[in-house]
N, C-alpha and C. Protein backbone atom coordinates (compact mmCIF):
# COMPACT_ATOMS: atom_id res chain seq x y z
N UNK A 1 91.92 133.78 111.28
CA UNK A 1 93.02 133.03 110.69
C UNK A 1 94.12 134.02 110.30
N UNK A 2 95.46 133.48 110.50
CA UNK A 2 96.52 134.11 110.08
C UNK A 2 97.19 133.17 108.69
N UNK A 3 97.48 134.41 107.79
CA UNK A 3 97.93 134.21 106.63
C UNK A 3 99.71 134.98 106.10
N UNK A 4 100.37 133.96 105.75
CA UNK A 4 101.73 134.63 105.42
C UNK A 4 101.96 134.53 103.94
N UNK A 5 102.25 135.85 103.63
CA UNK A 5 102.18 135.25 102.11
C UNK A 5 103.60 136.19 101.79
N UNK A 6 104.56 134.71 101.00
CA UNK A 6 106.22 135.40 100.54
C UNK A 6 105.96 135.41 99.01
N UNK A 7 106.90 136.23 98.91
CA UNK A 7 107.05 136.77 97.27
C UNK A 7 108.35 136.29 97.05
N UNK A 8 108.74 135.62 96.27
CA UNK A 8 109.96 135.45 96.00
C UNK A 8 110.17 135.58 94.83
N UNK A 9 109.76 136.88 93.72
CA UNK A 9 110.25 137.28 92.48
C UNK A 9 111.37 137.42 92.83
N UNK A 10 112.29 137.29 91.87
CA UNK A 10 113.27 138.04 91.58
C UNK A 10 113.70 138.94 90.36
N UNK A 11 113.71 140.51 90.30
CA UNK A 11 113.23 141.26 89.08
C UNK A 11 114.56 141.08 88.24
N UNK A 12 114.38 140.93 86.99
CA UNK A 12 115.66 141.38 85.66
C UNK A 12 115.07 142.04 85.09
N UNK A 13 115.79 143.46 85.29
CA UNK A 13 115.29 144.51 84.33
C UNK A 13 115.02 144.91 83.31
N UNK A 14 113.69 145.14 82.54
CA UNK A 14 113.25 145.07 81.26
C UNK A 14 113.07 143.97 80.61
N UNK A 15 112.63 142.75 82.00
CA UNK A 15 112.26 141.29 81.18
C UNK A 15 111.35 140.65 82.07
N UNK A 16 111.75 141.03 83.59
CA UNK A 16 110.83 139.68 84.37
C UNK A 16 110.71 141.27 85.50
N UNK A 17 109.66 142.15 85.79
CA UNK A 17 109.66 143.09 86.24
C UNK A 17 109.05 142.68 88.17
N UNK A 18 108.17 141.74 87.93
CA UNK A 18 107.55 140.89 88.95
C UNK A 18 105.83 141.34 89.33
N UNK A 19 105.63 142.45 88.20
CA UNK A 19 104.43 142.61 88.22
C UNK A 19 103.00 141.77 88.46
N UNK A 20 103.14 141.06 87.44
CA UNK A 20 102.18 139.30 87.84
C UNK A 20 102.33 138.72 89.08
N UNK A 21 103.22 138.52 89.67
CA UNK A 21 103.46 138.01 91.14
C UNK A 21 103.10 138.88 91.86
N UNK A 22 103.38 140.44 91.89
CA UNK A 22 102.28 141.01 92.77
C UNK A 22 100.98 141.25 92.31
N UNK A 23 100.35 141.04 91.55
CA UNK A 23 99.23 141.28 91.43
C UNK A 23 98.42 139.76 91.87
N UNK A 24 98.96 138.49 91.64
CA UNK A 24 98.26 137.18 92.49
C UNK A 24 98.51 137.32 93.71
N UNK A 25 99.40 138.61 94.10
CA UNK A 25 99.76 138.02 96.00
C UNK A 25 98.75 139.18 96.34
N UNK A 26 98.67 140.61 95.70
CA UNK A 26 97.93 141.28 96.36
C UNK A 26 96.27 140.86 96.15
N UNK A 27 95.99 139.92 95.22
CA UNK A 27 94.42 139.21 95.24
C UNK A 27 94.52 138.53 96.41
N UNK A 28 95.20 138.04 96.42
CA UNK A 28 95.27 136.76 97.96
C UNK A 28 94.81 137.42 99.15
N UNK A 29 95.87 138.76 99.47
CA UNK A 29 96.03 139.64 100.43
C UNK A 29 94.39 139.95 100.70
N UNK A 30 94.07 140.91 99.45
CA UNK A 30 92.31 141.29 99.50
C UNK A 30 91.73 140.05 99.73
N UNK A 31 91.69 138.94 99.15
CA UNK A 31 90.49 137.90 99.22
C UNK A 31 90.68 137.63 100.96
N UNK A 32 91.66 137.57 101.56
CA UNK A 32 91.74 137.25 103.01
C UNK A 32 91.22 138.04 103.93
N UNK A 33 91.80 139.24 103.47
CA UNK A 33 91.51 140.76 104.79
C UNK A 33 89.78 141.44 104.44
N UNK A 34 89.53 140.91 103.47
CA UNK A 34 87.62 141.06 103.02
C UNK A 34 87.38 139.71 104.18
N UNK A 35 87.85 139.18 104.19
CA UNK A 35 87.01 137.86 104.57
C UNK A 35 87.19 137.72 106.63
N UNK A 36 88.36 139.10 106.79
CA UNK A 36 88.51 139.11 108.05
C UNK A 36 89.86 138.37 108.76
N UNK A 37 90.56 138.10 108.00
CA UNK A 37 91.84 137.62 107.85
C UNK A 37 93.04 138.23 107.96
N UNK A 38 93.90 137.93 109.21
CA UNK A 38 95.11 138.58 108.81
C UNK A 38 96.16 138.50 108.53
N UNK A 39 96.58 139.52 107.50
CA UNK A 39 97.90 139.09 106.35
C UNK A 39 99.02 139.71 106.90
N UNK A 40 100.45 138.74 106.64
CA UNK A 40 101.60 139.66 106.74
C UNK A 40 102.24 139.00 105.25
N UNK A 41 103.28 140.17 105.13
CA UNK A 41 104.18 139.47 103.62
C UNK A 41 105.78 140.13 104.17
N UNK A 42 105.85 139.17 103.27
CA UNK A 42 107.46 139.12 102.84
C UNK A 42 107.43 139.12 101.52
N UNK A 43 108.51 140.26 100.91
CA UNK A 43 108.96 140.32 99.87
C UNK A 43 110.26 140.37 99.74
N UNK A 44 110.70 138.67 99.29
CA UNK A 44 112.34 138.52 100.13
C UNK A 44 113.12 139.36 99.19
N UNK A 45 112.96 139.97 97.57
CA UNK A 45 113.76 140.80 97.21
C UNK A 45 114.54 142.07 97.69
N UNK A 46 113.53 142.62 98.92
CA UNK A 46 113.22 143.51 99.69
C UNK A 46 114.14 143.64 100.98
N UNK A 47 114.19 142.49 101.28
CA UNK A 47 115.67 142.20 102.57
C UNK A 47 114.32 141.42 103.89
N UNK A 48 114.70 140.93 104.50
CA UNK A 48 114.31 139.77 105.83
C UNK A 48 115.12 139.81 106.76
N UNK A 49 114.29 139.66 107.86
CA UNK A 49 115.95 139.07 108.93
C UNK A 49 115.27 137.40 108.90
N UNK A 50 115.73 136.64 109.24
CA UNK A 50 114.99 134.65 109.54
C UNK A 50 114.68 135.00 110.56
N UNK A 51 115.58 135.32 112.23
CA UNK A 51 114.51 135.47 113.21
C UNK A 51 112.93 135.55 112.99
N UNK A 52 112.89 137.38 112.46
CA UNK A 52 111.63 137.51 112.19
C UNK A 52 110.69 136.53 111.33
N UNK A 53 111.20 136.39 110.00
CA UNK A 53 110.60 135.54 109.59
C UNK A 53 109.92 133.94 110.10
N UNK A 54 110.87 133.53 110.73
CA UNK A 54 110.55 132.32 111.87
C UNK A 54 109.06 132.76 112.82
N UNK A 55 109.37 133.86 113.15
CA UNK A 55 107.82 134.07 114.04
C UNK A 55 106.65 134.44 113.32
N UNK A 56 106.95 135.05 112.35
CA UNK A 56 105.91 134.61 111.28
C UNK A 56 105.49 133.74 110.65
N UNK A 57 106.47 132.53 110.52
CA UNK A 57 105.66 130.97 109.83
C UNK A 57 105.14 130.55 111.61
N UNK A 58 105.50 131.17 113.03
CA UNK A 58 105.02 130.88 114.18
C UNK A 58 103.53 131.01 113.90
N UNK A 59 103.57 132.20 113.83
CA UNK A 59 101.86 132.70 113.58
C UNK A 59 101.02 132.64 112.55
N UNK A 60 101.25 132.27 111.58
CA UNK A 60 100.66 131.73 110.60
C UNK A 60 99.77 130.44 110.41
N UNK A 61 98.83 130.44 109.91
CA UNK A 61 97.84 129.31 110.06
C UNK A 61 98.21 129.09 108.36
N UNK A 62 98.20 129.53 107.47
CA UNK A 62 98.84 129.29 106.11
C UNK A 62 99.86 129.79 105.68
N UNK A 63 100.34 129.42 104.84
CA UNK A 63 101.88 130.10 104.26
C UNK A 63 101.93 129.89 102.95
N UNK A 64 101.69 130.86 102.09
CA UNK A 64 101.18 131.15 100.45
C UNK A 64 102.96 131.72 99.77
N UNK A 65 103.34 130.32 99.39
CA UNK A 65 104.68 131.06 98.32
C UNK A 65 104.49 131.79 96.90
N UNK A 66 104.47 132.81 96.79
CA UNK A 66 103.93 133.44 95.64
C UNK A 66 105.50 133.69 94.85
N UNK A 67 105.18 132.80 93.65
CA UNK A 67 106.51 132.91 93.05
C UNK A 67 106.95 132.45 91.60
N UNK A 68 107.15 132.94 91.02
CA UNK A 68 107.68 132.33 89.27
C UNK A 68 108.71 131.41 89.10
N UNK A 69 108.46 130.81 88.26
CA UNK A 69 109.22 129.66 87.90
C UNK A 69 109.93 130.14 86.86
N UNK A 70 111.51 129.75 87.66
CA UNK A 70 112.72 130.23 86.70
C UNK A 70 113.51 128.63 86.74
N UNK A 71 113.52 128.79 85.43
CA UNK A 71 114.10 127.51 84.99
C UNK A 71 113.85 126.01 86.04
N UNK A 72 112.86 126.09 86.10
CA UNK A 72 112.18 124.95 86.64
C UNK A 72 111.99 124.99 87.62
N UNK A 73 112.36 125.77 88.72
CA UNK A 73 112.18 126.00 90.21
C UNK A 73 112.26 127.51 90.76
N UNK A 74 111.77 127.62 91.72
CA UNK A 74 111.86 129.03 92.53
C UNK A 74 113.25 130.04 92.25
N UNK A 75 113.10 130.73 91.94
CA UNK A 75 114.55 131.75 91.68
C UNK A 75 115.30 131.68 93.22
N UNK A 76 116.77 131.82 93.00
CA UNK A 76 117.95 131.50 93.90
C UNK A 76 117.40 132.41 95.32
N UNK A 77 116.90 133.42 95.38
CA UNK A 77 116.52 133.72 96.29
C UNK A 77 115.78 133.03 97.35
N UNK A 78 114.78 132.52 96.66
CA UNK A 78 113.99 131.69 97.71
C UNK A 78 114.78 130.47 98.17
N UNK A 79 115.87 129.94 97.41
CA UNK A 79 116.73 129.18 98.42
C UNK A 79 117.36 129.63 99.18
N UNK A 80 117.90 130.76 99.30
CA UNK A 80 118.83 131.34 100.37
C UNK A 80 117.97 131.73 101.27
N UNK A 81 116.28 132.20 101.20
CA UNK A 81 115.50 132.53 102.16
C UNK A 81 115.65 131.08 103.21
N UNK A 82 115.09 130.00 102.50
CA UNK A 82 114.82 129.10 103.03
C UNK A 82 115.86 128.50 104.12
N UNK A 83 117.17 128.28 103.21
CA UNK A 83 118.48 128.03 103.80
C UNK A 83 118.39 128.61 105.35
N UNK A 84 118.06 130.10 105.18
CA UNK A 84 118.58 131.33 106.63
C UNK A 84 117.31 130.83 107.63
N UNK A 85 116.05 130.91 106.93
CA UNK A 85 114.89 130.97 107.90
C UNK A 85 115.00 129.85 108.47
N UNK A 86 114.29 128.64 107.74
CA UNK A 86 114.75 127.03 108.40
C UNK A 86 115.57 126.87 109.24
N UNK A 87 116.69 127.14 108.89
CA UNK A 87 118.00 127.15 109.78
C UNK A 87 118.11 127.86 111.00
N UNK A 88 117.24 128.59 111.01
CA UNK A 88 116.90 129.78 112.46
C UNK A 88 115.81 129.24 113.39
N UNK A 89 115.20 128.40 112.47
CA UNK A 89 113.89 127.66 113.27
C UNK A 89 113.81 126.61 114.26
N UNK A 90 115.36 125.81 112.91
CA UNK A 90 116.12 124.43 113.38
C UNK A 90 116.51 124.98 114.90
N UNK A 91 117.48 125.99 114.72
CA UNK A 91 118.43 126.12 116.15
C UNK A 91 117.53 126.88 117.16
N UNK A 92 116.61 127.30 116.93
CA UNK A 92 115.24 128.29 117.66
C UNK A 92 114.72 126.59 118.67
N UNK A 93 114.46 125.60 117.62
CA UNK A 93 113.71 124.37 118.17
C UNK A 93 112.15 124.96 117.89
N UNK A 94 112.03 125.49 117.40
CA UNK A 94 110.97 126.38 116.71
C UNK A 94 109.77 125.75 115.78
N UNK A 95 110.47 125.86 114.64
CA UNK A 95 109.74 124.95 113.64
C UNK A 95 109.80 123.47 113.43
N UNK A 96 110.98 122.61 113.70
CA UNK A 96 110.80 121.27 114.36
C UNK A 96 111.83 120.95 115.54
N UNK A 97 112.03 119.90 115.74
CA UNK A 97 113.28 119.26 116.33
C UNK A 97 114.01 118.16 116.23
N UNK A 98 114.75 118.01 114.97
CA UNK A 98 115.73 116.70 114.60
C UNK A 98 114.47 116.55 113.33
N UNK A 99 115.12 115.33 113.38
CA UNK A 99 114.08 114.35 112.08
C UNK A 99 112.83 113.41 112.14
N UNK A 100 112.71 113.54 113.37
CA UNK A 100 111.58 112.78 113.78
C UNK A 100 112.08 111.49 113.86
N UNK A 101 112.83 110.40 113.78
CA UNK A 101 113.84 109.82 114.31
C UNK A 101 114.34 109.62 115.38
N UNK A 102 114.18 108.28 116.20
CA UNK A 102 114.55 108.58 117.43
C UNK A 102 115.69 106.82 117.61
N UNK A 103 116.40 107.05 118.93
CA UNK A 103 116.90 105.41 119.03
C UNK A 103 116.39 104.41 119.49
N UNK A 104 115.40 105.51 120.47
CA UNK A 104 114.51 104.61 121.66
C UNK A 104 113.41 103.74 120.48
N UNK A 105 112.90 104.63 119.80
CA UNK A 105 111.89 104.19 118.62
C UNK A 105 111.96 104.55 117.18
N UNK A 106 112.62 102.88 116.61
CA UNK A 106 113.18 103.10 115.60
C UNK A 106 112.12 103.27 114.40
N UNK A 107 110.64 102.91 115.00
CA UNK A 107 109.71 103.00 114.18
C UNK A 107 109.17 105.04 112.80
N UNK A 108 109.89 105.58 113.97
CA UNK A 108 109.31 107.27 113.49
C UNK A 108 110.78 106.98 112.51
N UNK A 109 109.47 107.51 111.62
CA UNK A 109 110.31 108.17 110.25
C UNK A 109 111.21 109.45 110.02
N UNK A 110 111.80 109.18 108.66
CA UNK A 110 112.57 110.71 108.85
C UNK A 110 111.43 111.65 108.57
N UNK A 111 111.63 112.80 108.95
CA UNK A 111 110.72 113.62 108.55
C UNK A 111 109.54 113.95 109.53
N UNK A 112 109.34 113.27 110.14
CA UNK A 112 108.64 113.60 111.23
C UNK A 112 108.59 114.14 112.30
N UNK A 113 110.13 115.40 112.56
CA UNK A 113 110.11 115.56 113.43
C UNK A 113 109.64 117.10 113.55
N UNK A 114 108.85 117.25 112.96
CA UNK A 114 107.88 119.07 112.92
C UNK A 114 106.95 119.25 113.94
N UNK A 115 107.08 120.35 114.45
CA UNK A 115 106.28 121.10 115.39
C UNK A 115 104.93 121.93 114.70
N UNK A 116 104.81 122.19 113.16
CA UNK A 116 103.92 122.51 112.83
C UNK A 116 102.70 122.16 112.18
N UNK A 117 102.45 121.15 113.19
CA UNK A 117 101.06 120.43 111.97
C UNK A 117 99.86 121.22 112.49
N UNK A 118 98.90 120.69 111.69
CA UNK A 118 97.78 121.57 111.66
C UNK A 118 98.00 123.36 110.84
N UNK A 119 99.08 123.16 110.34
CA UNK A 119 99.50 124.71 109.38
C UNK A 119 99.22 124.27 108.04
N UNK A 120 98.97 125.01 107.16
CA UNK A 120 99.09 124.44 105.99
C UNK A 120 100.02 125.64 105.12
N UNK A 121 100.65 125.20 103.93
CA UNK A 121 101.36 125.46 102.56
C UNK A 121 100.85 125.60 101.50
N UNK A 122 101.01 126.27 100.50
CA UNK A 122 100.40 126.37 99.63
C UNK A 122 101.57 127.53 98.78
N UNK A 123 101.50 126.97 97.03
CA UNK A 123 102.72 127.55 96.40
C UNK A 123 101.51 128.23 95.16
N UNK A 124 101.70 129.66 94.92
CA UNK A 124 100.75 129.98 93.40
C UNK A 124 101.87 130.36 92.81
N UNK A 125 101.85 129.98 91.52
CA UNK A 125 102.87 129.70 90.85
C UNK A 125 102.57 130.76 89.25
N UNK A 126 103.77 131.31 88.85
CA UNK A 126 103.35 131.87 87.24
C UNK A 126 104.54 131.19 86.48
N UNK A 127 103.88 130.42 85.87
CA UNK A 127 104.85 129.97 84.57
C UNK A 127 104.79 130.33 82.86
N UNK A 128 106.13 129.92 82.64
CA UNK A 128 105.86 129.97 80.76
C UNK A 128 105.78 129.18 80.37
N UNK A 129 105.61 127.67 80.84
CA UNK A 129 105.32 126.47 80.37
C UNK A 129 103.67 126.73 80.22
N UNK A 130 103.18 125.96 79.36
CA UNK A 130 102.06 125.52 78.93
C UNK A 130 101.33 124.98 80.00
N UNK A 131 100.07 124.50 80.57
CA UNK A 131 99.01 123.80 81.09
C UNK A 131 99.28 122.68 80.85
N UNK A 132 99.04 122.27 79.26
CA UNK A 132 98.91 120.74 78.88
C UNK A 132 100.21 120.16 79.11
N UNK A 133 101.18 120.98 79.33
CA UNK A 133 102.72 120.01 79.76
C UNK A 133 102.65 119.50 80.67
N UNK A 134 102.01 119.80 81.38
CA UNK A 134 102.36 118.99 83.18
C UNK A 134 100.81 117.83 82.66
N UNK A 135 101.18 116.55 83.80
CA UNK A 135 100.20 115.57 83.49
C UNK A 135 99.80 115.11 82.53
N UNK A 136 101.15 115.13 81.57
CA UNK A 136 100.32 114.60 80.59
C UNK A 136 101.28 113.67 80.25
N UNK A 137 101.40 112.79 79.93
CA UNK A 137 102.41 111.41 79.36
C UNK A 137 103.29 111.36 77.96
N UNK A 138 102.40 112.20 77.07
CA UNK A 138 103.31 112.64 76.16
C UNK A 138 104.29 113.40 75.88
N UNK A 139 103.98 114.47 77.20
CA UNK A 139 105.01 115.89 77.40
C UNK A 139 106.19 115.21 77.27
N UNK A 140 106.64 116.07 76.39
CA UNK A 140 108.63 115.72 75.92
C UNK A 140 108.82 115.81 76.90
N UNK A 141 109.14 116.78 77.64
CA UNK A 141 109.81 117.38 79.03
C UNK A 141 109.38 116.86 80.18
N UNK A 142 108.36 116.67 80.55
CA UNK A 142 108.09 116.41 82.13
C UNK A 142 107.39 114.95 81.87
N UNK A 143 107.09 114.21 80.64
CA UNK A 143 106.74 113.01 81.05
C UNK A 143 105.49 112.66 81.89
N UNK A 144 104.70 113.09 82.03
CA UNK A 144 103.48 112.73 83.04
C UNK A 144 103.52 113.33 84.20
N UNK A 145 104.55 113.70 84.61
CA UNK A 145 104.88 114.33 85.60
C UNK A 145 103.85 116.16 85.91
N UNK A 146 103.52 116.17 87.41
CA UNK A 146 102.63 117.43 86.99
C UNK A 146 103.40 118.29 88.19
N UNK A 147 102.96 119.98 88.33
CA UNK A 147 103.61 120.63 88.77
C UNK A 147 104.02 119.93 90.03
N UNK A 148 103.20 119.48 91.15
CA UNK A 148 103.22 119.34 92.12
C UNK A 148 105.09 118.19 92.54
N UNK A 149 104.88 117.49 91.14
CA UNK A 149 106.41 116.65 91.21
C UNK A 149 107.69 117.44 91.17
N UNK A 150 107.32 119.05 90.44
CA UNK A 150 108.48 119.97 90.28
C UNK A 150 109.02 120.58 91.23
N UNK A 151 107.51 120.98 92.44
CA UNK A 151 107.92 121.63 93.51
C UNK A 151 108.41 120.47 94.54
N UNK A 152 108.42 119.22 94.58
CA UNK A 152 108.68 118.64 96.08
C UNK A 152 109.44 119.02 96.47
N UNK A 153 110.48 119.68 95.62
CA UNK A 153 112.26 120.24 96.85
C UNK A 153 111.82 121.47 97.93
N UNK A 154 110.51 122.71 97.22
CA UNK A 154 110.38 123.43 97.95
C UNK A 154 109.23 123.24 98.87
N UNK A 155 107.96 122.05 98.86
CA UNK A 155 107.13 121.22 99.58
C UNK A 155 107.76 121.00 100.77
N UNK A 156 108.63 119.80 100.65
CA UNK A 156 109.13 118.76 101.29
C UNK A 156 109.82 119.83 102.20
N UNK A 157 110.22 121.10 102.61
CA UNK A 157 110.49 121.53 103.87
C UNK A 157 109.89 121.86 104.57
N UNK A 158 108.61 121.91 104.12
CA UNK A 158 107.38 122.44 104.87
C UNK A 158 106.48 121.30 105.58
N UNK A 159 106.88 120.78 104.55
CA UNK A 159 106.18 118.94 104.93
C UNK A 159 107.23 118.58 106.50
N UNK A 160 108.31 118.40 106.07
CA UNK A 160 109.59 118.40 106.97
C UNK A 160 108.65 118.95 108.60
N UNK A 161 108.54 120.25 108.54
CA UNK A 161 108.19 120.72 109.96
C UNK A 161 107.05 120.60 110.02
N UNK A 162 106.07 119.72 109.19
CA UNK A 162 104.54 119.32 109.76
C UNK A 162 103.36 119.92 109.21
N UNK A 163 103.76 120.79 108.43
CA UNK A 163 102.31 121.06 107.53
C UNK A 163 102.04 120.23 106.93
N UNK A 164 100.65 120.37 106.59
CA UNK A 164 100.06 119.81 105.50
C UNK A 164 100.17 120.86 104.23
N UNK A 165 100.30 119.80 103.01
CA UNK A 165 100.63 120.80 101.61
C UNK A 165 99.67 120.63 101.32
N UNK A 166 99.00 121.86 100.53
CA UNK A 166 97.58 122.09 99.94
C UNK A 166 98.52 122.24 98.42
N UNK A 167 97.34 122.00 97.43
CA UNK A 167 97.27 121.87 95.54
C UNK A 167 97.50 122.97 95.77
N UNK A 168 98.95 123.23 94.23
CA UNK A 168 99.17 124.38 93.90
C UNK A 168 98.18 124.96 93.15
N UNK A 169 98.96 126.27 92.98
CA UNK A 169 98.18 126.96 91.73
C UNK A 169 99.05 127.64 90.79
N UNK A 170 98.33 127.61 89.56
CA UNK A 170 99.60 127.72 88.62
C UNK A 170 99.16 129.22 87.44
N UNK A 171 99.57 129.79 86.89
CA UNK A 171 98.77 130.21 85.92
C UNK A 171 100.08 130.13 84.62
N UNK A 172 99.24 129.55 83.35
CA UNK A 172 100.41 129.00 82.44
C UNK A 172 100.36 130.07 81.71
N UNK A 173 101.67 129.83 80.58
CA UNK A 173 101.93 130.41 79.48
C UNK A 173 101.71 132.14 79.55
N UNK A 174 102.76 132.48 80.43
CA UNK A 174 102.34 133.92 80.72
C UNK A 174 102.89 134.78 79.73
N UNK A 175 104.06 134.40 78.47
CA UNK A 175 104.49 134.87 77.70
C UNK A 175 103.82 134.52 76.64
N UNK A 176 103.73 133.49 76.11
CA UNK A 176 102.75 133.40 74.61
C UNK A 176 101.42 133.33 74.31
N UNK A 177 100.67 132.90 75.56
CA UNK A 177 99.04 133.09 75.48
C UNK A 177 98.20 133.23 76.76
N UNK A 178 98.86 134.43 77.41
CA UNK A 178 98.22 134.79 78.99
C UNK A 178 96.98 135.13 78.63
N UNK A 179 95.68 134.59 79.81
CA UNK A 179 94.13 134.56 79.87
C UNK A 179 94.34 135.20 81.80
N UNK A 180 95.40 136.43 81.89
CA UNK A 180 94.86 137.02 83.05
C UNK A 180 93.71 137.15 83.94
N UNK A 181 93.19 137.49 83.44
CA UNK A 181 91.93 137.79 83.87
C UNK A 181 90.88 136.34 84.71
N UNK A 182 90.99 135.43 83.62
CA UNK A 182 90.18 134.48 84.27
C UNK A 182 91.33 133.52 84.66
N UNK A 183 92.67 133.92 85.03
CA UNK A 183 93.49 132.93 86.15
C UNK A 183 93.47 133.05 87.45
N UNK A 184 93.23 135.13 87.67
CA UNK A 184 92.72 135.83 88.58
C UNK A 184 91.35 134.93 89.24
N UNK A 185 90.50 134.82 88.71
CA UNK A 185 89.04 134.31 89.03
C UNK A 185 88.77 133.19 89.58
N UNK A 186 89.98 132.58 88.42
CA UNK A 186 90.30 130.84 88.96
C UNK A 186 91.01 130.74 90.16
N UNK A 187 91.86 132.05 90.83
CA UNK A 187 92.94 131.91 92.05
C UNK A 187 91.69 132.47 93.13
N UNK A 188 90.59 132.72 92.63
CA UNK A 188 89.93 133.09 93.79
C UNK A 188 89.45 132.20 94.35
N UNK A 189 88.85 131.10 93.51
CA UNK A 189 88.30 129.72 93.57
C UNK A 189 89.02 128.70 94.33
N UNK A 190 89.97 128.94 94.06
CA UNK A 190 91.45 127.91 94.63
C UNK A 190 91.20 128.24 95.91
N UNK A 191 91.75 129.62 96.34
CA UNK A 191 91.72 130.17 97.53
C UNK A 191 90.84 129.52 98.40
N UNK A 192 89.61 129.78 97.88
CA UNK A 192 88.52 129.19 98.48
C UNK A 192 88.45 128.14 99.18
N UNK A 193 88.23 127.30 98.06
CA UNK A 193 88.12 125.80 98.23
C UNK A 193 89.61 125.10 98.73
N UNK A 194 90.34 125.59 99.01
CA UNK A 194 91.72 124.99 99.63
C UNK A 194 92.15 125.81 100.66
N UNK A 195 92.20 126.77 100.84
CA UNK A 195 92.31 127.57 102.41
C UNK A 195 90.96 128.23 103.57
N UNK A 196 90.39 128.02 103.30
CA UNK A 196 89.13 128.37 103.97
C UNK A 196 88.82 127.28 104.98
């Protein structure tokens, strides 16, 4: 199996360094290449071309977004990744073609027009929100709502070209009451039981 795993920290100096994000991407990396697996990464802080990147979501049997949550979604980077790569895939005919939408058959939906099914997605996530905020009905803020409703903007392009989305993974409260160690243990478990 081929595994792609992007980093999309983005560092502010002497506050968000991106340490935690590499240390869940390089567990990933080991838990795969022990198991006989091979990894490529992107670390879009780092610079990309989309070509390349495009032939890497080619070869990929998973695609692991390893990334912190800044103010409720992926830092600006990973949109401009997405923007360039997608967009290289689009005009490649690569990763899908159109919307899946057709005139002849008005029955296909939007969204259906991906070349990559049988791939799967998957987002591990570090936040400073709490655990008990997501899914829960009382949460001031998110209302019942759980991570998986936060990410659909960055899902839904992957969904778009035909993967299937696998359960995130999250590890909470990394500023006021981080349990490192056993989020590590718990991302091994995930791994497991959702990419294997």
């Amino acid at each position: 199996m081929k595994i792609l795993i992007i980093n999309a920290h983005l560092t502010y100096p002497g506050w968000s360094e991106g340490k935690l994000n590499i240390t869940f991407m390089n567990l990933a990396k080991t838990f795969f290449a022990d198991r006989g697996h091979q990894v490529t990464e992107t670390f879009i802080e780092r610079g990309y071309k989309p070509e390349e990147e495009v032939s890497k979501h080619l070869a990929a049997d998973v695609v692991i977004l390893q990334t912190p949550v800044n103010w409720f979604g992926g830092p600006w980077i990973y949109k401009k990744y997405v923007d360039e790569v997608f967009n290289a895939g689009l005009n490649q005919k690569a990763l899908l073609e159109g919307d899946g939408r057709t005139r002849k058959d008005p029955n296909k939906q939007y969204g259906t027009g991906g070349k990559m099914q049988g791939r799967k997605f998957m987002i591990s996530a570090t936040w400073n929100a709490p655990r008990e905020t997501f899914d829960n009905p009382d949460s001031f803020l998110y209302a019942g709502k759980g991570t998986a409703d936060l990410f659909l903007n960055i899902t839904s392009n992957y969904k778009f070209c035909g993967y299937d989305i696998l359960p995130d993974y999250g590890v909470f409260n990394i500023f006021k009451d981080p349990d490192i160690p056993r989020a590590l243990e718990d991302y091994k478990r995930h791994l497991e039981k959702y990419c294997l």
